[in-house]
Protein backbone atom coordinates (compact mmCIF):
# COMPACT_ATOMS: atom_id res chain seq x y z
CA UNK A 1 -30.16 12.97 92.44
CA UNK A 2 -27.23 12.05 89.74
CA UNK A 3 -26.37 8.40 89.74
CA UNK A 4 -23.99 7.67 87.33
CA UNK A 5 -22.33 4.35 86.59
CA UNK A 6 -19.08 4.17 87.69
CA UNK A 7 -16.49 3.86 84.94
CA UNK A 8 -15.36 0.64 83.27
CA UNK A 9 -11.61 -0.03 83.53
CA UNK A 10 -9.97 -2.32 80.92
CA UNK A 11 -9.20 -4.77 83.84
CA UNK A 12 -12.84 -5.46 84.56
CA UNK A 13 -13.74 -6.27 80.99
CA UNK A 14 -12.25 -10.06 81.67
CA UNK A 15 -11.13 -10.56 78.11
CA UNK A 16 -8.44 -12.55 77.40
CA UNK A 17 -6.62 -11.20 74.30
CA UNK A 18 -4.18 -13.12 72.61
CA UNK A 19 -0.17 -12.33 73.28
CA UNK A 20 1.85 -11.88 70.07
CA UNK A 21 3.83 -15.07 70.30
CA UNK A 22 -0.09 -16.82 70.78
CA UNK A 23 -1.35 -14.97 67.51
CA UNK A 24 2.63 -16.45 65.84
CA UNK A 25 2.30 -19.71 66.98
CA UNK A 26 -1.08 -19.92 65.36
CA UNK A 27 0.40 -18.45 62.19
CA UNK A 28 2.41 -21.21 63.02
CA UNK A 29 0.08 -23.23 62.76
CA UNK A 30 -1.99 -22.08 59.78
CA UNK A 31 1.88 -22.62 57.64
CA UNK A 32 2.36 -26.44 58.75
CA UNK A 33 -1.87 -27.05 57.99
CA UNK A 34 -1.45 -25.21 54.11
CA UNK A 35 -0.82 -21.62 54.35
CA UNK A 36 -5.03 -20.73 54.05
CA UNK A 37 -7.01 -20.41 56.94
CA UNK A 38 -9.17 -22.65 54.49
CA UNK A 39 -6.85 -25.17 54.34
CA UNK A 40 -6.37 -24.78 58.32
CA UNK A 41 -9.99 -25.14 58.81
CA UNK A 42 -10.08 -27.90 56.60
CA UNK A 43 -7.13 -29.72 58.66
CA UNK A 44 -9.14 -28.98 62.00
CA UNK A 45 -12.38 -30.65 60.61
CA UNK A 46 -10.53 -33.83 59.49
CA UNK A 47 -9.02 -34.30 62.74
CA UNK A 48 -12.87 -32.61 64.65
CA UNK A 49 -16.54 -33.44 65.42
CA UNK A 50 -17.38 -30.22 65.32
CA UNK A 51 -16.50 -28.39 61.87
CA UNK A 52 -14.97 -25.07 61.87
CA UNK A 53 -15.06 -22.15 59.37
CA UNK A 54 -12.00 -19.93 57.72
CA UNK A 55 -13.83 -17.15 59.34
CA UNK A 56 -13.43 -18.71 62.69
CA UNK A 57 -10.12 -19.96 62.89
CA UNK A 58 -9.01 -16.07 61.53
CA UNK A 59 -11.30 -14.77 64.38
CA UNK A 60 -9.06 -16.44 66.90
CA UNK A 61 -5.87 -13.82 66.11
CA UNK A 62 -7.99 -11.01 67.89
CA UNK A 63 -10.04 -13.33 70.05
CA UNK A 64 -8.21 -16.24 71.10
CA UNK A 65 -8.14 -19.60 70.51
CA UNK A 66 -11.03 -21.55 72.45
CA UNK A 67 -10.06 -24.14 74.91
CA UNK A 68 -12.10 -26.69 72.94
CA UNK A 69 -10.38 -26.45 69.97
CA UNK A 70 -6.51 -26.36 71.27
CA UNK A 71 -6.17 -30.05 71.20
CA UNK A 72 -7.67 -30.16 67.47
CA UNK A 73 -5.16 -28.28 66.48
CA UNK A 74 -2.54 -30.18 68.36
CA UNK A 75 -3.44 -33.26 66.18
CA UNK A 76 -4.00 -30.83 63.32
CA UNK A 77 -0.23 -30.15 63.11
CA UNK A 78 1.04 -33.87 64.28
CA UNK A 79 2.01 -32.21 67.64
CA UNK A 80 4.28 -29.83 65.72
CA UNK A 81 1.79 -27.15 67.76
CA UNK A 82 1.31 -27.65 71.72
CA UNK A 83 -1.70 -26.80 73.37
CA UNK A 84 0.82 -24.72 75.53
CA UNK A 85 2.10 -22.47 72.48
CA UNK A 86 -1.62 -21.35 72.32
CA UNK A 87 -3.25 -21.44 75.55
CA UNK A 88 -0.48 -21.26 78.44
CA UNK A 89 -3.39 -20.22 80.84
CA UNK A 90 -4.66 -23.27 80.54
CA UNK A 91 -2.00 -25.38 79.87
CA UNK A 92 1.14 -24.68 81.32
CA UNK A 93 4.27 -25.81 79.99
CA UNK A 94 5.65 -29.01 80.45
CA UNK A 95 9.23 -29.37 82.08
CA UNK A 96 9.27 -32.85 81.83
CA UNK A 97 10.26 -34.18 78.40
């Protein structure tokens, strides 16, 4: 008897890839903190408990930006970047002003 796994479709992987305006904004982001995803690391840990690495903030163009670290990068960038711009699944945007 053949038992074979069935097939894994792309849908049932549950990743959550970053759209391209995500991946901008946090270019975005990375111009208003220095230009270096050193100095933007080095803005996050200022502003952070937890320190973060170059690698790790460059990471988060193919992977996403964690949910923990969306409002350190909101106070990162004096608000210039909202935790909307980079997570909208998680926070949705605002229509109040």
């Amino acid at each position: 008897m053949n038992t074979t796994n069935p097939p894994i479709l792309f849908k049932d992987l549950q990743t959550n890839f970053p759209s391209s305006a995500t991946r901008r904004m946090l270019c975005k982001a990375k111009g208003i903190c220095g230009n270096s995803w050193n100095d933007f690391a080095i803005a996050i840990n200022q502003v952070s408990k937890n320190s973060v690495s170059r690698q790790a903030c460059f990471q988060w163009l193919a992977n996403g930006v964690p949910a923990k670290r969306v409002k350190e990068i909101e106070l990162a960038t004096k608000g210039k970047i909202k935790p909307s711009d980079l997570r909208p699944d998680l926070f949705p945007i605002s229509l109040e002003k």
